[in-house]
Protein backbone atom coordinates (compact mmCIF):
# COMPACT_ATOMS: atom_id res chain seq x y z
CA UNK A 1 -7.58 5.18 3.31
CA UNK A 2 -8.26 2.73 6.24
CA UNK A 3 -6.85 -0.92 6.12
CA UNK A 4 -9.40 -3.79 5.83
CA UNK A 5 -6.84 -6.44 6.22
CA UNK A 6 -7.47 -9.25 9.22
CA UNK A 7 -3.98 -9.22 9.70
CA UNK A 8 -2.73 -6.15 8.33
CA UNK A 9 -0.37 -4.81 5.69
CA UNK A 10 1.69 -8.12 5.97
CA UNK A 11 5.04 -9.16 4.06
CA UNK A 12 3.12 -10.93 0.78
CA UNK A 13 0.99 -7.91 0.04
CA UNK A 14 3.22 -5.15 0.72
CA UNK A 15 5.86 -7.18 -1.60
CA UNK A 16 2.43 -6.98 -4.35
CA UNK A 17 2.22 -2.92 -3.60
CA UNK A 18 5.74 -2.29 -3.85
CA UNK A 19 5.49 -4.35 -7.48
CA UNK A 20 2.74 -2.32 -8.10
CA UNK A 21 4.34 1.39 -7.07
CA UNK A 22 7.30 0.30 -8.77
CA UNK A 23 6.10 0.46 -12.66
CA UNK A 24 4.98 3.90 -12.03
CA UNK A 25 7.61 7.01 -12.43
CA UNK A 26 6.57 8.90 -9.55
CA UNK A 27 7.57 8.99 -6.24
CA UNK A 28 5.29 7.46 -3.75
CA UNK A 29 4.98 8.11 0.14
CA UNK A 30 3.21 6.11 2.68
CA UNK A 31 2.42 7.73 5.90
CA UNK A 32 0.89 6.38 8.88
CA UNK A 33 0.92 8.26 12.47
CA UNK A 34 3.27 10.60 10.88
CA UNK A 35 5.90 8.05 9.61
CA UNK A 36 6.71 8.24 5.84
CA UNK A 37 8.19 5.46 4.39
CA UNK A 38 8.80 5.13 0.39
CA UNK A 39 6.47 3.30 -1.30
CA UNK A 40 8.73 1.61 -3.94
CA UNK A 41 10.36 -0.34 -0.59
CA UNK A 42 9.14 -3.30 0.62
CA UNK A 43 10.86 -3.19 3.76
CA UNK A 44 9.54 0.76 4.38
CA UNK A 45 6.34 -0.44 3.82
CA UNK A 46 6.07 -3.27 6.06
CA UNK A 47 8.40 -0.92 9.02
CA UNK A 48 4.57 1.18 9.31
CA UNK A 49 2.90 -2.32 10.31
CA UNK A 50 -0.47 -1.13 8.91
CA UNK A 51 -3.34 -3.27 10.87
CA UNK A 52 -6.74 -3.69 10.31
CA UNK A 53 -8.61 -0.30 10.95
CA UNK A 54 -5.74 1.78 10.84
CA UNK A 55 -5.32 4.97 8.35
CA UNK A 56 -2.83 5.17 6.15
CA UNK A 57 -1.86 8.11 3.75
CA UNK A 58 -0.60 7.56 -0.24
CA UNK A 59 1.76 10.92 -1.29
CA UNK A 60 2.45 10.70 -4.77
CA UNK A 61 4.24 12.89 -6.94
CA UNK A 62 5.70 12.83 -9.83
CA UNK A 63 4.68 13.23 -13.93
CA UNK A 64 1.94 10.18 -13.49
CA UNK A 65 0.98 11.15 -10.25
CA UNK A 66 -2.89 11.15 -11.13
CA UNK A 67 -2.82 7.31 -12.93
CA UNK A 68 -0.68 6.38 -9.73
CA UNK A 69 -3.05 7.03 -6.91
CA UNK A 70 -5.99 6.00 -9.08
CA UNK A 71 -4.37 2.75 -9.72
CA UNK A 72 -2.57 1.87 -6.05
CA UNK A 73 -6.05 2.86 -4.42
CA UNK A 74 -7.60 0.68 -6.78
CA UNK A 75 -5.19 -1.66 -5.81
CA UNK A 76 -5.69 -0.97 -2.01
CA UNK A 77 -9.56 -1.18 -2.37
CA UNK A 78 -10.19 -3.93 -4.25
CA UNK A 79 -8.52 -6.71 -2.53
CA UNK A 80 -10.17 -9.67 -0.81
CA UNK A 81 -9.26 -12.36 1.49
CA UNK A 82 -8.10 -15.64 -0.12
CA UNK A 83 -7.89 -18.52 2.70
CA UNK A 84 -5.26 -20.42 0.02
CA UNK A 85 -3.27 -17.49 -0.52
CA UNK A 86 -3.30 -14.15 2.00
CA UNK A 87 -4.76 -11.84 3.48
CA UNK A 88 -5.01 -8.46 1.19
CA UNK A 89 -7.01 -5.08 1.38
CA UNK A 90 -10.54 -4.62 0.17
């Protein structure tokens, strides 16, 4: 999946994944340039400093591992930029 963010996978948004990740059971990885970080922690997830362009990787596993990815890439994809609020992924 490749970031669309203008300023990248910044604190407000990676605070809204975590949230997210977090009401699912499984456990969720997020790799980028072979760093995984857990996806349940905001502060893992804002160490890989995702930018705009950039490739990251979702690892999920875990009983609900299919409704996770389908819903966090949902999540990841659908996203736009709101000037009054942040800058998310599309």
């Amino acid at each position: 999946m490749i970031v669309q963010l203008q300023h990248g996978l910044q604190a407000r948004i990676a605070a809204e994944f975590v949230q997210k990740a977090s009401s699912f059971e499984s456990e969720i990885h997020v790799i980028k340039d072979g760093r995984s970080v857990v996806g349940k922690s905001v502060m893992g997830v804002m160490t890989i400093a995702a930018r705009e362009g950039e490739e990251i990787t979702l690892i999920v596993n875990g009983r609900d591992e299919q409704k996770t990815v389908t819903s966090l890439e949902s999540f990841l994809s659908s996203r736009e930029f709101r000037a009054d609020q942040t800058y998310i992924i599309r």
